[in-house]
PDB file of N, CA and C in Angstrom:
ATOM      1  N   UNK A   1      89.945 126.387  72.177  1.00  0.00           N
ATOM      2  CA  UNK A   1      90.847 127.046  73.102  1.00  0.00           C
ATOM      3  C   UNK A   1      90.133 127.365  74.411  1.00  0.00           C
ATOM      4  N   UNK A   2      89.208 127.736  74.663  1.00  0.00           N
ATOM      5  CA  UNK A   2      88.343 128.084  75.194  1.00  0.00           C
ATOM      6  C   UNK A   2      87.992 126.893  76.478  1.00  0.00           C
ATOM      7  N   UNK A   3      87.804 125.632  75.962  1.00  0.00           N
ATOM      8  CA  UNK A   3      88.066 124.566  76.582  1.00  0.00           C
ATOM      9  C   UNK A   3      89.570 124.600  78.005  1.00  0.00           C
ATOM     10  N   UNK A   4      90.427 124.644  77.465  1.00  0.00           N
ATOM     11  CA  UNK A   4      91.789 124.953  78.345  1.00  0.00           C
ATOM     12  C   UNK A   4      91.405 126.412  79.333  1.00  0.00           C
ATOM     13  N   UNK A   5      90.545 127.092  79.104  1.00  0.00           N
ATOM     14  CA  UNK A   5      90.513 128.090  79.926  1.00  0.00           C
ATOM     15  C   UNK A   5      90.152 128.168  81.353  1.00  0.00           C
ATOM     16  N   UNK A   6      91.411 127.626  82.294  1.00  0.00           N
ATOM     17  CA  UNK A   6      90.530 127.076  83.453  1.00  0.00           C
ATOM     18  C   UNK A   6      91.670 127.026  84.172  1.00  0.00           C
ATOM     19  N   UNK A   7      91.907 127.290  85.637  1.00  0.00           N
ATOM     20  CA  UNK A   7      93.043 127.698  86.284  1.00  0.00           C
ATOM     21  C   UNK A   7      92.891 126.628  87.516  1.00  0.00           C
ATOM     22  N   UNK A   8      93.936 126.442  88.452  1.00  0.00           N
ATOM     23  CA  UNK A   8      93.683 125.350  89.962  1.00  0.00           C
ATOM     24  C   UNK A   8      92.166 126.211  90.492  1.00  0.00           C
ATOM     25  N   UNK A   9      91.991 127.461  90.640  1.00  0.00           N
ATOM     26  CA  UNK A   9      90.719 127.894  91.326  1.00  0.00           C
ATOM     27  C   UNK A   9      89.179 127.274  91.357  1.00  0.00           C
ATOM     28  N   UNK A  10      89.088 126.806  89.565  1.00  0.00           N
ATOM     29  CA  UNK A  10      88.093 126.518  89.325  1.00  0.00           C
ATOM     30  C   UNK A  10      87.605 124.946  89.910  1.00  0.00           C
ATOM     31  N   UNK A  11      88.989 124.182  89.381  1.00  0.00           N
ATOM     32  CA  UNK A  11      89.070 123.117  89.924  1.00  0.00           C
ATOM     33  C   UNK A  11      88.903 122.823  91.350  1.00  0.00           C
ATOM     34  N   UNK A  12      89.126 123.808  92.527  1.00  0.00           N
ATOM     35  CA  UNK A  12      88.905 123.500  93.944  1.00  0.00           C
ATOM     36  C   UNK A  12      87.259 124.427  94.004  1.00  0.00           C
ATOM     37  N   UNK A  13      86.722 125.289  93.129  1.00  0.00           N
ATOM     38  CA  UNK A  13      85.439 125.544  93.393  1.00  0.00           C
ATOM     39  C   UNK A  13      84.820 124.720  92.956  1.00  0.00           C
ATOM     40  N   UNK A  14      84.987 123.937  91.718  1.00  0.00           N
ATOM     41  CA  UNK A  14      84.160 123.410  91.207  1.00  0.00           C
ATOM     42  C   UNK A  14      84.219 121.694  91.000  1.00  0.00           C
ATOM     43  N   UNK A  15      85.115 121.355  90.685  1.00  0.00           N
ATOM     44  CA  UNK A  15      85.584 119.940  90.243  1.00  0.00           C
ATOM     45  C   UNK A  15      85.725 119.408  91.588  1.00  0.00           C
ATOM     46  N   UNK A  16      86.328 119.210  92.840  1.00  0.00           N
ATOM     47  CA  UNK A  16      86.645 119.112  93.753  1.00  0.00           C
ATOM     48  C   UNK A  16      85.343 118.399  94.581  1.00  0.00           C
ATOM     49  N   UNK A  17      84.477 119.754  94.823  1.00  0.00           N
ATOM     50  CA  UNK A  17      83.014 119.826  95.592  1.00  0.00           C
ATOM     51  C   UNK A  17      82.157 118.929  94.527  1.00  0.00           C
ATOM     52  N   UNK A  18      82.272 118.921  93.205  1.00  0.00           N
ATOM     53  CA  UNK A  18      81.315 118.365  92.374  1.00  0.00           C
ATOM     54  C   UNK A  18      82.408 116.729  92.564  1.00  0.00           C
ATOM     55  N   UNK A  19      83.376 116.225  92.389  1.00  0.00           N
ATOM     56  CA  UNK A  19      83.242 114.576  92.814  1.00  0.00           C
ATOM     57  C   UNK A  19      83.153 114.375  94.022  1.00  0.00           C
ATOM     58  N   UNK A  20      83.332 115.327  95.254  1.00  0.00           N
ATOM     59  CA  UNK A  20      82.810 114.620  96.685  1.00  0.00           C
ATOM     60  C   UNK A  20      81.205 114.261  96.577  1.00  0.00           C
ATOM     61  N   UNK A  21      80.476 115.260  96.375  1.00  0.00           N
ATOM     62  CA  UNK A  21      79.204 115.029  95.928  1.00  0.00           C
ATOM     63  C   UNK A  21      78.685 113.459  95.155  1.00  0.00           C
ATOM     64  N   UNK A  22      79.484 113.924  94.550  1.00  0.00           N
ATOM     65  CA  UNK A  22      79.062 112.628  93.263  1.00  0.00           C
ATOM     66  C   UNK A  22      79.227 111.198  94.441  1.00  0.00           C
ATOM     67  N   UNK A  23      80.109 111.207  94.863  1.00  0.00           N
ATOM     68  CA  UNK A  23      81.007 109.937  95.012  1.00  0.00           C
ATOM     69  C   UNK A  23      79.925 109.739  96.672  1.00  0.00           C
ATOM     70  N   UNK A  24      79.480 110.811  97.783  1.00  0.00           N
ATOM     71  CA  UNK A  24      78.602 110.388  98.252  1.00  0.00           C
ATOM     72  C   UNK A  24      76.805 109.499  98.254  1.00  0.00           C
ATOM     73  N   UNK A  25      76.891 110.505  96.624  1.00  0.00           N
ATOM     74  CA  UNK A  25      75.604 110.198  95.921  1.00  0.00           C
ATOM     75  C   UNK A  25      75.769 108.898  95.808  1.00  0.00           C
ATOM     76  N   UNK A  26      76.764 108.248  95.127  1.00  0.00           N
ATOM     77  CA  UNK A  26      76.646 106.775  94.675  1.00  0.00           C
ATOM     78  C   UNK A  26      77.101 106.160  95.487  1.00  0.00           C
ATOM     79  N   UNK A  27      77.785 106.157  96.449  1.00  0.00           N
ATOM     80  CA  UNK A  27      77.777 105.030  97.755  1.00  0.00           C
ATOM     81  C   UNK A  27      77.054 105.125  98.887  1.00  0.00           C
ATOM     82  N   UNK A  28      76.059 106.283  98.433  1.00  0.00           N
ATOM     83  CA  UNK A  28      75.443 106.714 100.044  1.00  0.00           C
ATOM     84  C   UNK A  28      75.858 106.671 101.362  1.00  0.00           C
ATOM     85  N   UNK A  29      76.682 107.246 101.222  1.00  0.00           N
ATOM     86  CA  UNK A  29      77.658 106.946 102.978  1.00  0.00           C
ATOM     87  C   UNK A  29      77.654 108.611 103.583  1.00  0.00           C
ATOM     88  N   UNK A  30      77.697 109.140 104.668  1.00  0.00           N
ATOM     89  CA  UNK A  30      77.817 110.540 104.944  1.00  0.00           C
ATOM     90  C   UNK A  30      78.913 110.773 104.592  1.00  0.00           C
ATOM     91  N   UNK A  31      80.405 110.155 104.657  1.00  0.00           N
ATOM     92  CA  UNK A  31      81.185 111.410 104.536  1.00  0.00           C
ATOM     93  C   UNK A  31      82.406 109.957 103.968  1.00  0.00           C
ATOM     94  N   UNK A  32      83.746 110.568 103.425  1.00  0.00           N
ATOM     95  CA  UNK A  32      84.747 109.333 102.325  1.00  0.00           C
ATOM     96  C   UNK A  32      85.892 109.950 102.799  1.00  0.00           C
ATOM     97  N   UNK A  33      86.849 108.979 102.647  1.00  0.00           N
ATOM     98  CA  UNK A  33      88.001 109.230 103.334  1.00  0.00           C
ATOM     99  C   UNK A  33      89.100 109.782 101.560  1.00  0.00           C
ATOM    100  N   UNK A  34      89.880 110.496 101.401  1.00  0.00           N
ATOM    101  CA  UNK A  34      90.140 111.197 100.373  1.00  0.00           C
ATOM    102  C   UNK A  34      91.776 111.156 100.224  1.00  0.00           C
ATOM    103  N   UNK A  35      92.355 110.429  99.306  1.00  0.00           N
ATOM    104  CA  UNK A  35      93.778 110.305  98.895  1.00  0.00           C
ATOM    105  C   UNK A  35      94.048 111.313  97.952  1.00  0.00           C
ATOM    106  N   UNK A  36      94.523 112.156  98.121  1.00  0.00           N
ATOM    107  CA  UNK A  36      95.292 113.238  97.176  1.00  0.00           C
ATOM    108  C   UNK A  36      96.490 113.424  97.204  1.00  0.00           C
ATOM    109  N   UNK A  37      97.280 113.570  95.759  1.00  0.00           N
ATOM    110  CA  UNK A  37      98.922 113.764  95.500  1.00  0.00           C
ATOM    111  C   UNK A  37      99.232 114.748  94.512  1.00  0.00           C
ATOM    112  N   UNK A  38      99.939 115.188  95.070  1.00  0.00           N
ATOM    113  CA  UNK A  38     100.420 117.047  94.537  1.00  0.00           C
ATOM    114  C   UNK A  38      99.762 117.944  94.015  1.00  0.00           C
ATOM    115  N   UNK A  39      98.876 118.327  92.791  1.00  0.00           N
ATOM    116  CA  UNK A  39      97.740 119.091  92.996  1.00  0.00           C
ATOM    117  C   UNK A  39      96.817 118.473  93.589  1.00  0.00           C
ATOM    118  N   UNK A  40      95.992 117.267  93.371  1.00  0.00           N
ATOM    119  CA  UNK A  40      95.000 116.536  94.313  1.00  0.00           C
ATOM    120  C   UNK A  40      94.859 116.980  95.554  1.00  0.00           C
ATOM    121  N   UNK A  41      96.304 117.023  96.292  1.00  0.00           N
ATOM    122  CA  UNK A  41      95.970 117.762  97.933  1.00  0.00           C
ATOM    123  C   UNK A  41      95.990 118.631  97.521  1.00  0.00           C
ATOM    124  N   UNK A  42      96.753 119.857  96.984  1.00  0.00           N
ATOM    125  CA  UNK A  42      96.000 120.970  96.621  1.00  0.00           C
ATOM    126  C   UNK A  42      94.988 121.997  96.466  1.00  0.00           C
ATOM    127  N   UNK A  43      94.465 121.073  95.381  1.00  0.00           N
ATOM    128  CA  UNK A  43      92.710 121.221  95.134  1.00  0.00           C
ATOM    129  C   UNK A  43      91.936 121.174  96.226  1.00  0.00           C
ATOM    130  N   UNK A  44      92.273 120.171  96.827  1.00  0.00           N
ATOM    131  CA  UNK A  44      91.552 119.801  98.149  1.00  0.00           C
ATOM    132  C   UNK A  44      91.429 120.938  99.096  1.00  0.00           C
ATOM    133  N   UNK A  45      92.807 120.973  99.751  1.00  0.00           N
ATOM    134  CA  UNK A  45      92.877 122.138 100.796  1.00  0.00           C
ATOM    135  C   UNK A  45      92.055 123.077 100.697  1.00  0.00           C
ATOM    136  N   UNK A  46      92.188 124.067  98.812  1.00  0.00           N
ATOM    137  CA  UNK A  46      91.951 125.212  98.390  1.00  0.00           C
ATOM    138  C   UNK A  46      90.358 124.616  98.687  1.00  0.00           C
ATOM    139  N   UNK A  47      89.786 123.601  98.440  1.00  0.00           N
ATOM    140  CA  UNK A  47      88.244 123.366  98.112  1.00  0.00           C
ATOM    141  C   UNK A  47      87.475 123.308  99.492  1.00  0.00           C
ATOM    142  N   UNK A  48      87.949 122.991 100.454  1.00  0.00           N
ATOM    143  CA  UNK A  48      87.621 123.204 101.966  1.00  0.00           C
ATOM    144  C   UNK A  48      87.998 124.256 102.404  1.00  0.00           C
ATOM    145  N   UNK A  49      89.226 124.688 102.108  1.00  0.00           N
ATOM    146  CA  UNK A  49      89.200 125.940 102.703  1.00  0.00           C
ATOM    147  C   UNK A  49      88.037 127.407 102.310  1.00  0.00           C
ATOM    148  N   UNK A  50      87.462 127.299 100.909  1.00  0.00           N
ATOM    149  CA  UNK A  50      86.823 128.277 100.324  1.00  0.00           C
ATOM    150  C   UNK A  50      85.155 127.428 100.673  1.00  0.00           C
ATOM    151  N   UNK A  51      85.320 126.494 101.278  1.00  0.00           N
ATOM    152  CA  UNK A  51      83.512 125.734 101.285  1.00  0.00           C
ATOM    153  C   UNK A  51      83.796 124.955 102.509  1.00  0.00           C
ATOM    154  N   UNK A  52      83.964 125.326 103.669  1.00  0.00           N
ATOM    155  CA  UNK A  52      84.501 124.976 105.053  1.00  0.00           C
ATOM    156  C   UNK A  52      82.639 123.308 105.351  1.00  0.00           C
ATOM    157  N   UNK A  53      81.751 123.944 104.508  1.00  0.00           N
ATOM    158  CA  UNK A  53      80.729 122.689 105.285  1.00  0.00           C
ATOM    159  C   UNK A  53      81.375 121.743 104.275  1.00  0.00           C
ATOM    160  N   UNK A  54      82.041 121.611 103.265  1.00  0.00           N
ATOM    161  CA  UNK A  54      82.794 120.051 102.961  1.00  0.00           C
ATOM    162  C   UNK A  54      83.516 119.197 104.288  1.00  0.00           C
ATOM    163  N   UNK A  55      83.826 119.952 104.629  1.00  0.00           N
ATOM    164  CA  UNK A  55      84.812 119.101 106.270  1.00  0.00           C
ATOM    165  C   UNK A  55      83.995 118.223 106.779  1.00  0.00           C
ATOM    166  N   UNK A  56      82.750 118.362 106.939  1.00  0.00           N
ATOM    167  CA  UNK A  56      81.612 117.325 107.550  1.00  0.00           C
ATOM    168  C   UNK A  56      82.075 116.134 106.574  1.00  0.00           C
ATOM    169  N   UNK A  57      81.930 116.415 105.658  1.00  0.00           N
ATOM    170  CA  UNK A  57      81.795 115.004 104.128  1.00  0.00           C
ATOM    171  C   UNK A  57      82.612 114.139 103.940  1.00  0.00           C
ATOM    172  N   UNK A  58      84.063 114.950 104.752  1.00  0.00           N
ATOM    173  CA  UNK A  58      85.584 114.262 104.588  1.00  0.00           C
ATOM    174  C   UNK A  58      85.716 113.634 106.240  1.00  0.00           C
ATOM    175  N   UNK A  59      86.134 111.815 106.241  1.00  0.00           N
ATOM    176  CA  UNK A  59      86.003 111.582 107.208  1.00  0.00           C
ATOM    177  C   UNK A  59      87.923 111.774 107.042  1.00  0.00           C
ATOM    178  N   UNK A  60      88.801 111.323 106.633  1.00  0.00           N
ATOM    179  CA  UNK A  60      90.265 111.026 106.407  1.00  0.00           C
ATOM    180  C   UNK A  60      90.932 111.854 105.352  1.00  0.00           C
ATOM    181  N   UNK A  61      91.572 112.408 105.645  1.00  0.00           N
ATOM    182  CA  UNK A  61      92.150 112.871 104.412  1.00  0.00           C
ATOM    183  C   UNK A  61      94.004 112.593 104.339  1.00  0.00           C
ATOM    184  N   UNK A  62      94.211 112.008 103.605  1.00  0.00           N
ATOM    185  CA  UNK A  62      95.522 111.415 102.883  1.00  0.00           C
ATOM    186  C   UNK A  62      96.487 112.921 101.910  1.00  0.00           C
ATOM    187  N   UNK A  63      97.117 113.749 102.598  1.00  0.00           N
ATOM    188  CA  UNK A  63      97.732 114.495 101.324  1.00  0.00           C
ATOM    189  C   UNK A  63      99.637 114.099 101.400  1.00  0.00           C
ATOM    190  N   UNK A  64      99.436 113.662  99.647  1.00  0.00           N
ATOM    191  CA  UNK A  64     100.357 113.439  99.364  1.00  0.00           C
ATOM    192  C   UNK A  64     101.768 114.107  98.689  1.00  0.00           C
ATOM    193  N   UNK A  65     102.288 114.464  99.282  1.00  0.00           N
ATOM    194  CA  UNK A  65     103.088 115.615  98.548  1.00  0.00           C
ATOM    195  C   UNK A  65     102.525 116.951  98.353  1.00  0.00           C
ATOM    196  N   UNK A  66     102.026 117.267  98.460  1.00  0.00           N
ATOM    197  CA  UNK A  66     100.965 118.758  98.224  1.00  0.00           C
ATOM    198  C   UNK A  66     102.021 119.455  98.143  1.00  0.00           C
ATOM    199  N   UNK A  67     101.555 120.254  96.725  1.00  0.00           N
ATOM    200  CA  UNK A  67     102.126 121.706  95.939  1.00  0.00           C
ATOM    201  C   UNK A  67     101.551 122.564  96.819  1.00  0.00           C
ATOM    202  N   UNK A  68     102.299 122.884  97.952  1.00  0.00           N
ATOM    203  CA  UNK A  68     101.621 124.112  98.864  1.00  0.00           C
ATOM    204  C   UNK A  68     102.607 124.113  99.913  1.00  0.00           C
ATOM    205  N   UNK A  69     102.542 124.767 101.282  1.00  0.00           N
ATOM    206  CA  UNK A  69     102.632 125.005 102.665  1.00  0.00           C
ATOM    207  C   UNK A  69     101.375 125.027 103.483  1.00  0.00           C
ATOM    208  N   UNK A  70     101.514 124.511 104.091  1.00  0.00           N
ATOM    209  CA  UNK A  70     100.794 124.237 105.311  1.00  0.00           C
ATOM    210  C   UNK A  70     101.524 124.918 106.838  1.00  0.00           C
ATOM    211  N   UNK A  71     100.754 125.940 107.337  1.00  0.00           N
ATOM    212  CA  UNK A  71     101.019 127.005 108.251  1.00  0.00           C
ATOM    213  C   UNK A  71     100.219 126.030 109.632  1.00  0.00           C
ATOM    214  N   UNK A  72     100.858 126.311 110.847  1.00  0.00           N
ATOM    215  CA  UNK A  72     100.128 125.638 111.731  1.00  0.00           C
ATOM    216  C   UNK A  72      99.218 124.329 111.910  1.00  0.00           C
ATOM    217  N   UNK A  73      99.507 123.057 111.594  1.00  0.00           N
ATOM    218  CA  UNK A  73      99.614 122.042 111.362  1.00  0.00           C
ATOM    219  C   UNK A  73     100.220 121.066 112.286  1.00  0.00           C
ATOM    220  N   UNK A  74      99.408 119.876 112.635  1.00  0.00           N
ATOM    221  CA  UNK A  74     100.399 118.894 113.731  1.00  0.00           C
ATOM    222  C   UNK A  74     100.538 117.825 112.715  1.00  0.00           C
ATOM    223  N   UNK A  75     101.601 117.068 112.371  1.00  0.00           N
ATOM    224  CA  UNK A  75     102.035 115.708 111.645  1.00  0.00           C
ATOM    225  C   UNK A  75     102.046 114.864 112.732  1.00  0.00           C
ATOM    226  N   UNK A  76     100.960 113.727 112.278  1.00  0.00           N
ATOM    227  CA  UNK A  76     101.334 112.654 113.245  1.00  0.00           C
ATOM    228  C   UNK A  76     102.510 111.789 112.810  1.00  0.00           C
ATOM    229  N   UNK A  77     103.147 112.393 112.073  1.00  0.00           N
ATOM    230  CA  UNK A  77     104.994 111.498 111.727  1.00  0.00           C
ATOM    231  C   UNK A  77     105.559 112.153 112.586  1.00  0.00           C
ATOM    232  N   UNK A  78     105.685 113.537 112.902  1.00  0.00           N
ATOM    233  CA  UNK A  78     106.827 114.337 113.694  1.00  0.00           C
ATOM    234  C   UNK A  78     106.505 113.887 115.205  1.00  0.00           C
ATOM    235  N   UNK A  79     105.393 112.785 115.922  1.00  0.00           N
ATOM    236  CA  UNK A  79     105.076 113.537 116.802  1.00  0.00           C
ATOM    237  C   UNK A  79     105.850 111.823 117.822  1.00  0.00           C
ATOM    238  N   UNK A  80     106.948 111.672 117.785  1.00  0.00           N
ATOM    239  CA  UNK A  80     107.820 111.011 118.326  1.00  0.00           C
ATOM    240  C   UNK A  80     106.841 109.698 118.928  1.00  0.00           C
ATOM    241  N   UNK A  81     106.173 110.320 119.977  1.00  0.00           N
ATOM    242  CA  UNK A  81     105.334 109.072 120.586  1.00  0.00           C
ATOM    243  C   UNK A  81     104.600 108.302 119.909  1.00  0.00           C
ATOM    244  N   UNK A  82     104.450 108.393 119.114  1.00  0.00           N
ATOM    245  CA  UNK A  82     103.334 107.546 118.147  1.00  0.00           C
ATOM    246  C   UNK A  82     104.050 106.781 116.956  1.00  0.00           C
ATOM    247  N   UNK A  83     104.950 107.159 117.106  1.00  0.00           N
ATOM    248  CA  UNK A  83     106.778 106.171 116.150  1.00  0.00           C
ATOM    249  C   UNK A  83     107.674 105.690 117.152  1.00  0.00           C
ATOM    250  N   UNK A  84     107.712 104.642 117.819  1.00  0.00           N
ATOM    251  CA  UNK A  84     108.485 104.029 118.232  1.00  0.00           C
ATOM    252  C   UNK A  84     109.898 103.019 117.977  1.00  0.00           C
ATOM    253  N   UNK A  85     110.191 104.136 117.501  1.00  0.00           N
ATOM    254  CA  UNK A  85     111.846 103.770 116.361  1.00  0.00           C
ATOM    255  C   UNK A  85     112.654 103.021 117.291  1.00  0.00           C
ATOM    256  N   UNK A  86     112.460 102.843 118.540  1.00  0.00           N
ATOM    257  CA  UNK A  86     113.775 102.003 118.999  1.00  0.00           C
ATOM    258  C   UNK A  86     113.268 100.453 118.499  1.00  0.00           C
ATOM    259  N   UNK A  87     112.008  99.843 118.288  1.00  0.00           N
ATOM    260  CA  UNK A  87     111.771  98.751 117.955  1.00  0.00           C
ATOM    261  C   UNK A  87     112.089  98.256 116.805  1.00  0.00           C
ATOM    262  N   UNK A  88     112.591  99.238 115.772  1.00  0.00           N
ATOM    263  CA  UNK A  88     112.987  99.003 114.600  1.00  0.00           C
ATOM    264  C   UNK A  88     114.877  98.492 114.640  1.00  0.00           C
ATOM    265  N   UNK A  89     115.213  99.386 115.961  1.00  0.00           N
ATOM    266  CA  UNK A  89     116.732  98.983 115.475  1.00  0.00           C
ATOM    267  C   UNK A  89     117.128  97.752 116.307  1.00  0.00           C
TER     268      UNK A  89
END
């Protein structure tokens, strides 16, 4: 039981920071571009936001659906100029 004892927190202190790590270790590159979907972005956010020198490590970050809100934020979908929808119709 004891095993299951483990909440999203641990996972963005711990699991999160421990495969960026990993995953630099074995490709040796400074920093990986990062696809996350619904807790995945999650975790993420919570794991940079509580360990802000990860941001160096992350060159891209991909969040997909994220179980959250996001407060003050620019979407490059909303941002008209950079979608040029009349070419589509």
């Amino acid at each position: 039981v004891n095993y299951w004892n483990f909440s999203i927190d641990e996972i963005a202190l711990y699991d999160v920071p421990s495969l960026i790590d990993h995953i630099l270790k074995e490709t040796k590159v400074p920093a990986i571009n990062y696809v996350g979907y619904s807790l995945g972005s999650t975790t993420f956010f919570m794991a940079l936001a509580a360990q802000p020198s990860y941001n160096q490590k992350i060159r891209k970050m991909a969040g997909l659906a994220p179980a959250c809100y996001l407060n003050n934020t620019n979407s490059f979908a909303s941002n008209n100029k950079y979608l040029p929808f009349e070419t589509f119709i």
